[in-house]
Protein backbone atom coordinates (compact mmCIF):
# COMPACT_ATOMS: atom_id res chain seq x y z
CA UNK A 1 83.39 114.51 92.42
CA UNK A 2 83.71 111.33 94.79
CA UNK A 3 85.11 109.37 91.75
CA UNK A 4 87.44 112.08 90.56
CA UNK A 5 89.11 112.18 94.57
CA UNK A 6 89.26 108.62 94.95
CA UNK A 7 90.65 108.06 90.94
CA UNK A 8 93.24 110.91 91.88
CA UNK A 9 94.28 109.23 95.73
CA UNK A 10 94.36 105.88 94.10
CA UNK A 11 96.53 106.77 91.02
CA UNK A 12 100.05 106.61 92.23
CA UNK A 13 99.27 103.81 94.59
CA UNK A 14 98.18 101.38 92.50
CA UNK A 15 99.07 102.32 88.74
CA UNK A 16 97.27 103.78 85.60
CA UNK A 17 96.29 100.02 84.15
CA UNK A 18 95.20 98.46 87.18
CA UNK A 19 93.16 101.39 87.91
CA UNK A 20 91.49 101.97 84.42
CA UNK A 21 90.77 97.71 84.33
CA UNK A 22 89.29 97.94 87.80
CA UNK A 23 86.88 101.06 87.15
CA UNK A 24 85.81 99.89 84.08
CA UNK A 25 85.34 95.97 85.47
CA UNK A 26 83.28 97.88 88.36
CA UNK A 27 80.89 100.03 86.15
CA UNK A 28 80.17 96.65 84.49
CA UNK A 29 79.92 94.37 87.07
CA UNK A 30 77.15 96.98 88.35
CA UNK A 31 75.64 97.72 84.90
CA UNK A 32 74.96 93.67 84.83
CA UNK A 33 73.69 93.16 87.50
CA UNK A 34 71.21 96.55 87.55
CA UNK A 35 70.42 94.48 84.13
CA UNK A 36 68.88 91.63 85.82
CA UNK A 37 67.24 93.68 88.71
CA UNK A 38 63.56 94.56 88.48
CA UNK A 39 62.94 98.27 87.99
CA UNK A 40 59.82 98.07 90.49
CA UNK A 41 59.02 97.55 93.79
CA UNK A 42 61.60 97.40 96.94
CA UNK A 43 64.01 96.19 94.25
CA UNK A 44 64.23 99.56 92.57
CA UNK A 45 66.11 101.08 95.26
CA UNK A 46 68.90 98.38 94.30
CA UNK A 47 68.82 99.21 90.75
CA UNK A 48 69.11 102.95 91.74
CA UNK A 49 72.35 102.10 93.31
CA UNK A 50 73.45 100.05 90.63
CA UNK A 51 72.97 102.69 88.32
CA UNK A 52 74.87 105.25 90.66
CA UNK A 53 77.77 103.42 91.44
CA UNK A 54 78.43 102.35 87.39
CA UNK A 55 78.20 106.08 86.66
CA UNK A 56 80.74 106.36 89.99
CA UNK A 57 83.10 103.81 87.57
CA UNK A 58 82.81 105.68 84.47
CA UNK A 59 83.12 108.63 86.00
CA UNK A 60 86.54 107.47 87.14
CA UNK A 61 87.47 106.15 84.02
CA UNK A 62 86.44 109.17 82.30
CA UNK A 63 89.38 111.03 85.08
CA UNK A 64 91.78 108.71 84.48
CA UNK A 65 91.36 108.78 80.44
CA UNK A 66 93.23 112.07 80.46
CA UNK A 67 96.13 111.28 82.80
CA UNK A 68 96.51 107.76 81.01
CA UNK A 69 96.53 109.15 77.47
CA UNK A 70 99.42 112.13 77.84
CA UNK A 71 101.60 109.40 79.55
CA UNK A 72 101.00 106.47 76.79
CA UNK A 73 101.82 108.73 73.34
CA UNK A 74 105.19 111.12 73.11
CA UNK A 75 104.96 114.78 72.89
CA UNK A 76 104.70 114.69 68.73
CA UNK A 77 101.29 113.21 68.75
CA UNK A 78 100.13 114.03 72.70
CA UNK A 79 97.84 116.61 71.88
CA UNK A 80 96.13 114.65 68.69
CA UNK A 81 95.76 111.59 70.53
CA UNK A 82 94.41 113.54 73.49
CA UNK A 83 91.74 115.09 71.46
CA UNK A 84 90.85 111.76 69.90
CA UNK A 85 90.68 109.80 72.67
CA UNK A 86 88.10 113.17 74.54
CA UNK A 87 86.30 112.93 71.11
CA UNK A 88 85.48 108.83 71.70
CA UNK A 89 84.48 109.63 75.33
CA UNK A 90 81.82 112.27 73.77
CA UNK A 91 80.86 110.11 71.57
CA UNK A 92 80.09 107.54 73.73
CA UNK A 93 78.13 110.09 75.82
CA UNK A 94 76.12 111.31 72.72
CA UNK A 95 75.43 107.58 71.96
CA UNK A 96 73.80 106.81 75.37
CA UNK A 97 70.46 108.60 75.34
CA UNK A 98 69.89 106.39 71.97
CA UNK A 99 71.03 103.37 73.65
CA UNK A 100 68.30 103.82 76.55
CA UNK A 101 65.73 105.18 73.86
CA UNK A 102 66.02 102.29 71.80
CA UNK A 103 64.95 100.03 74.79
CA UNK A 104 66.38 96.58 75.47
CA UNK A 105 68.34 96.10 77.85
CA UNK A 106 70.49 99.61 77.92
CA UNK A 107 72.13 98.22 81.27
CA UNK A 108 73.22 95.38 80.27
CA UNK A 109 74.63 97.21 77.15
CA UNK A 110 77.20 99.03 79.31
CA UNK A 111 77.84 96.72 81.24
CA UNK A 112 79.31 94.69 78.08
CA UNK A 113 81.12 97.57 76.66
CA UNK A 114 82.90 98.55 80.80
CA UNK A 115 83.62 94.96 80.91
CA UNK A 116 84.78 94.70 76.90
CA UNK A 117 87.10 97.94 77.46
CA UNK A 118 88.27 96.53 81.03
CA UNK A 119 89.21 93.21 79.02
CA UNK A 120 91.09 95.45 76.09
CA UNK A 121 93.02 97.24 78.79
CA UNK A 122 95.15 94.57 79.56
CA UNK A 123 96.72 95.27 76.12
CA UNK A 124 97.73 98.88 77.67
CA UNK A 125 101.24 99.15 78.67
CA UNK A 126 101.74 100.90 82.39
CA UNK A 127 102.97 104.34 82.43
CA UNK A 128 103.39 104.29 86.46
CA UNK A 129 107.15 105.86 86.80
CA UNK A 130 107.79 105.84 83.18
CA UNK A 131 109.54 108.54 81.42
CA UNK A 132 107.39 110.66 78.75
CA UNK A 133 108.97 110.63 75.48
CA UNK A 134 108.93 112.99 72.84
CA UNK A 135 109.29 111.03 69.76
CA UNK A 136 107.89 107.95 68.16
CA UNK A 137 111.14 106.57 67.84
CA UNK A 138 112.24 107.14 71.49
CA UNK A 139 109.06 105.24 72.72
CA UNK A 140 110.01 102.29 70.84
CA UNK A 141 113.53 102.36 71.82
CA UNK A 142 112.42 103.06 75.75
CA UNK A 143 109.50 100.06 75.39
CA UNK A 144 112.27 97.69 74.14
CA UNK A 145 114.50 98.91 76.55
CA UNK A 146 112.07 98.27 79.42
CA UNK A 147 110.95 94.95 78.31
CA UNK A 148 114.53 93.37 78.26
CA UNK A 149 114.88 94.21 81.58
């Protein structure tokens, strides 16, 4: 519930993009580094916290997914791309358990992939004040339109 509040107070202040890079970079940079902490001793109390706050950045993420995705596609394919992009977030939950049953390193597994999809972000446009089309066409026209300015 903390990161749903603070991904909602935070959304119009500092835009969708921003916001989806810096939760993701977060649950990363905290994945990592509980990666490299031993799980014994007075250093598991820091690898509890590591562990807490990257499920505080995914959980964030996992807010802002839904908000993001009905701004970036028009109204013709909203509710399709909505669905995928829910489906790939359950995925990635299914896919979790077996990456910590496996063994390894699972940490420093998501920490790659928050840091990977915090990297791939940048290729998101920002939907902060922009209109919501309802065509294919009339997103192209309104992205070219908002890139010569």
């Amino acid at each position: 519930m903390p990161a749903f509040t603070l991904t909602a107070l935070l959304l119009d202040r500092f835009g969708r993009r921003p916001l989806a890079i810096g939760a993701l970079w977060f649950s990363g940079l905290f994945c990592l580094v509980g990666s490299v902490v031993k799980n014994y001793g007075v250093w598991r109390v820091v690898w509890m916290v590591c562990g807490i706050f990257g499920i505080f950045g995914v959980a964030g993420t996992y807010n802002l997914l839904y908000i993001y995705t009905i701004e970036l596609f028009p109204t013709v394919v909203r509710n399709a791309a909505l669905g995928s992009a829910s489906q790939a977030g359950q995925m990635g939950a299914i896919l979790a358990p077996l990456v910590v049953v496996l063994g390894g390193f699972p940490f420093a597994v998501f920490g790659v992939c928050g840091l990977l999809g915090g990297l791939l972000s940048f290729y998101l446009p920002e939907t902060l004040y922009q209109p919501l089309y309802d065509t294919m066409a009339g997103l192209e026209d309104g992205a070219n339109v908002w890139r010569k300015t």
